[in-house]
C-alpha atoms as a PDB file:
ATOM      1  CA  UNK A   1      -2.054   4.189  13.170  1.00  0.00           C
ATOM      2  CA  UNK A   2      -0.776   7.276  12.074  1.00  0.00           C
ATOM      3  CA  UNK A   3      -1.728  10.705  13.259  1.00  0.00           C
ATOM      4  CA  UNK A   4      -0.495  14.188  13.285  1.00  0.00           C
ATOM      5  CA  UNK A   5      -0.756  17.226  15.379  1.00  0.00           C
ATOM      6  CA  UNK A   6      -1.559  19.153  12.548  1.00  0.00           C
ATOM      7  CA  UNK A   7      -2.432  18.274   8.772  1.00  0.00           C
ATOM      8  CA  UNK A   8      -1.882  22.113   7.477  1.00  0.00           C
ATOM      9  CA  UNK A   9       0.019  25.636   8.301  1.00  0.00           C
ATOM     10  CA  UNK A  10      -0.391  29.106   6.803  1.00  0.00           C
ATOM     11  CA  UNK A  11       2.482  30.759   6.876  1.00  0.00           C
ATOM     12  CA  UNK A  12       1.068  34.235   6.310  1.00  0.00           C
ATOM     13  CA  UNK A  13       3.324  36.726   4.815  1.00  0.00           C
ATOM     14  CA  UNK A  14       6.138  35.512   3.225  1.00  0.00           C
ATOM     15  CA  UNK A  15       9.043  37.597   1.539  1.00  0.00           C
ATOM     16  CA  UNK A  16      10.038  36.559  -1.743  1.00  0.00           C
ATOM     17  CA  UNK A  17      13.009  34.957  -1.592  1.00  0.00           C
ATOM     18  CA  UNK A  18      12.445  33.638   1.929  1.00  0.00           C
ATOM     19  CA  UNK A  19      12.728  30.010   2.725  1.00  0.00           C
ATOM     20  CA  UNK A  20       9.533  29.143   5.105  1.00  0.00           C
ATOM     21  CA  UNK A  21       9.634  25.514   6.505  1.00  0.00           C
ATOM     22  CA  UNK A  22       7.373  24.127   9.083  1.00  0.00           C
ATOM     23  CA  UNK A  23       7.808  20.882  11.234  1.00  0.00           C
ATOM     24  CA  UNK A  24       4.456  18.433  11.404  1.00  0.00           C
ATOM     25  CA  UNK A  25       4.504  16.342  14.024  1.00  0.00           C
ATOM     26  CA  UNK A  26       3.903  12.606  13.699  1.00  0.00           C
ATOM     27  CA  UNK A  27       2.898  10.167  16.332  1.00  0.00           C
ATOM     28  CA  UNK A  28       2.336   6.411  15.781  1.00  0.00           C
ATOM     29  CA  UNK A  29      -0.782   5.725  17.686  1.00  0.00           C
ATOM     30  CA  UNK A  30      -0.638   1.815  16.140  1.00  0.00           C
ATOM     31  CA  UNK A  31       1.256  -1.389  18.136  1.00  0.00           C
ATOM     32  CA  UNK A  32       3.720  -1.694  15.215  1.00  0.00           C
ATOM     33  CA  UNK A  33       6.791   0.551  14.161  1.00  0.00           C
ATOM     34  CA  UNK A  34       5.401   3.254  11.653  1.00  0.00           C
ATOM     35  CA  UNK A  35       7.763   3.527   8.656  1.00  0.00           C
ATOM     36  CA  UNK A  36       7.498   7.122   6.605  1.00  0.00           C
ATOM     37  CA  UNK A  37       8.291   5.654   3.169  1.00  0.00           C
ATOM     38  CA  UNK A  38       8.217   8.943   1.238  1.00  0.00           C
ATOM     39  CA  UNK A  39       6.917  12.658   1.567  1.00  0.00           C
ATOM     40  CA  UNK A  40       6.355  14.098  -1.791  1.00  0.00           C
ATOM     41  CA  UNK A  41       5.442  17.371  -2.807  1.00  0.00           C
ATOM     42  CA  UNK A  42       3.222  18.916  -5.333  1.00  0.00           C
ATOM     43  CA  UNK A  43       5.746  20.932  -7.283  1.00  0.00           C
ATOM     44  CA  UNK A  44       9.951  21.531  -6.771  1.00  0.00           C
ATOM     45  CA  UNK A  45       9.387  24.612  -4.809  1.00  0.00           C
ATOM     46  CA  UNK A  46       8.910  22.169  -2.101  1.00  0.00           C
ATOM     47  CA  UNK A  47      11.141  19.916  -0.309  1.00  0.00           C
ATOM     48  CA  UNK A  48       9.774  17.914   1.945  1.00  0.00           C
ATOM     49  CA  UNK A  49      12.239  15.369   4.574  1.00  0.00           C
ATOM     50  CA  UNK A  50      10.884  13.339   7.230  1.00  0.00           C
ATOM     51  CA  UNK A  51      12.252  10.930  10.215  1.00  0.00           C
ATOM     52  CA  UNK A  52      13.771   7.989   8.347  1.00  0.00           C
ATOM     53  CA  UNK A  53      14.101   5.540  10.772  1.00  0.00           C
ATOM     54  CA  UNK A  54      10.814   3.558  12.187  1.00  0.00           C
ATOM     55  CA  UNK A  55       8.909   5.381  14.983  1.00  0.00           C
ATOM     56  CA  UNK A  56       8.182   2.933  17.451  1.00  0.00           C
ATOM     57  CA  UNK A  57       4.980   2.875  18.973  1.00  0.00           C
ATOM     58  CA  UNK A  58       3.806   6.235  20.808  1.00  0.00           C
ATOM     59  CA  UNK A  59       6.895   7.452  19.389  1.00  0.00           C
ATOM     60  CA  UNK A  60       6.563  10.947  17.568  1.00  0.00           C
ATOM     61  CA  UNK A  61       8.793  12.669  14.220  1.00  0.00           C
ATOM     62  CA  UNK A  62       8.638  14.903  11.987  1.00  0.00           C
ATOM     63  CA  UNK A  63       7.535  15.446   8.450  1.00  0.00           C
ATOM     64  CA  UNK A  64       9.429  19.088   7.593  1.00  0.00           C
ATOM     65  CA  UNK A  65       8.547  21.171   4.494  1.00  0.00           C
ATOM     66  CA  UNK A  66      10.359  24.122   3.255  1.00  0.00           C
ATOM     67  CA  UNK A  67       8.321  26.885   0.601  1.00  0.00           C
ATOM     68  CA  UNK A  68      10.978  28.428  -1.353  1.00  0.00           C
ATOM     69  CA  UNK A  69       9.339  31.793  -2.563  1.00  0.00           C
ATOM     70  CA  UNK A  70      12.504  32.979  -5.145  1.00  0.00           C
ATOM     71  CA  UNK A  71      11.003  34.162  -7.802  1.00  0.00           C
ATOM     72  CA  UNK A  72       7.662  33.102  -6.322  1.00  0.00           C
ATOM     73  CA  UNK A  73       5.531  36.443  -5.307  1.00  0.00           C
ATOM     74  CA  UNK A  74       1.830  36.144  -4.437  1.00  0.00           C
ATOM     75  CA  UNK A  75      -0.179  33.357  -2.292  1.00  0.00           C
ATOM     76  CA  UNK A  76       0.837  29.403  -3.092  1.00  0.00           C
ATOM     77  CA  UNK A  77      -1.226  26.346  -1.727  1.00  0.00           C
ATOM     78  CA  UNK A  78       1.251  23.346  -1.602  1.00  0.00           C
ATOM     79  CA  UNK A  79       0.459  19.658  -0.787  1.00  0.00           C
ATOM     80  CA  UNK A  80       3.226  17.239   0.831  1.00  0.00           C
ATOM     81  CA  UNK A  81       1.570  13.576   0.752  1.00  0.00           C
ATOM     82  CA  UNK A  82       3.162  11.079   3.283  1.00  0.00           C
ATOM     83  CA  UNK A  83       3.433   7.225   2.138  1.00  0.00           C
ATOM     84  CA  UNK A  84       3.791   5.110   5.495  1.00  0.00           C
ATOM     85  CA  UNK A  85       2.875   1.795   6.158  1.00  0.00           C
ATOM     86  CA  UNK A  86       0.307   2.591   8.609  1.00  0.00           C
ATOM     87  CA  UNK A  87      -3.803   1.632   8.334  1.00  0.00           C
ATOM     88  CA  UNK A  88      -4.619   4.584   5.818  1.00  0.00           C
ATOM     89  CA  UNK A  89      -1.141   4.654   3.798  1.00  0.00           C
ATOM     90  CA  UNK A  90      -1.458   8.084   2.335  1.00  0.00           C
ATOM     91  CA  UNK A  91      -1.915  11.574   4.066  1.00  0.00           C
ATOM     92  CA  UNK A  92      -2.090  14.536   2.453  1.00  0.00           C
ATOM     93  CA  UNK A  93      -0.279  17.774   4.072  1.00  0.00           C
ATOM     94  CA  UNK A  94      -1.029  21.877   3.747  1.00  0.00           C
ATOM     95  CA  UNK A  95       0.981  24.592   3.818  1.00  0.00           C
ATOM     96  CA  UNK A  96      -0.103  28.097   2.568  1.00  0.00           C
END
């Protein structure tokens, strides 16, 4: 079972041309090593990388996404969705 401390962030202001990453925290809750297949993100001014290697159980890592605002002014609402092979196999993260 997968679950995390958080499933979104706001940022708040942002400078253009700032680089704003955040760090949500993963635990496997489940009796089997969780494995984070993929993190993908909505659009390229997001790059998402997680722990690669399986978090054993009651184990925690991290799922980290970085907002690139260059050329990017104004409010954004991104997604990062998390593949695992845990009970519900998709999760969708927020940052804003």
């Amino acid at each position: 079972m997968i679950e995390f401390k958080v499933t979104s962030h706001d940022f708040g202001n942002v400078n253009e041309g700032d680089q704003a990453c955040f760090d949500f925290v993963v635990t496997n809750k489940g009796k089997e090593p969780l494995i984070i297949q993929q993190a993908k993100a909505s659009c390229g001014c997001t790059t998402p990388s997680w722990t690669k290697e399986p978090i054993l159980p009651g184990k925690s890592g991290t799922i980290t996404a970085c907002y690139n605002s260059q050329g990017r002014p104004g409010t954004f609402n991104k997604t990062v969705t998390v593949y695992s092979n845990a009970s519900t196999p998709t999760v969708t993260l927020y940052i804003k």
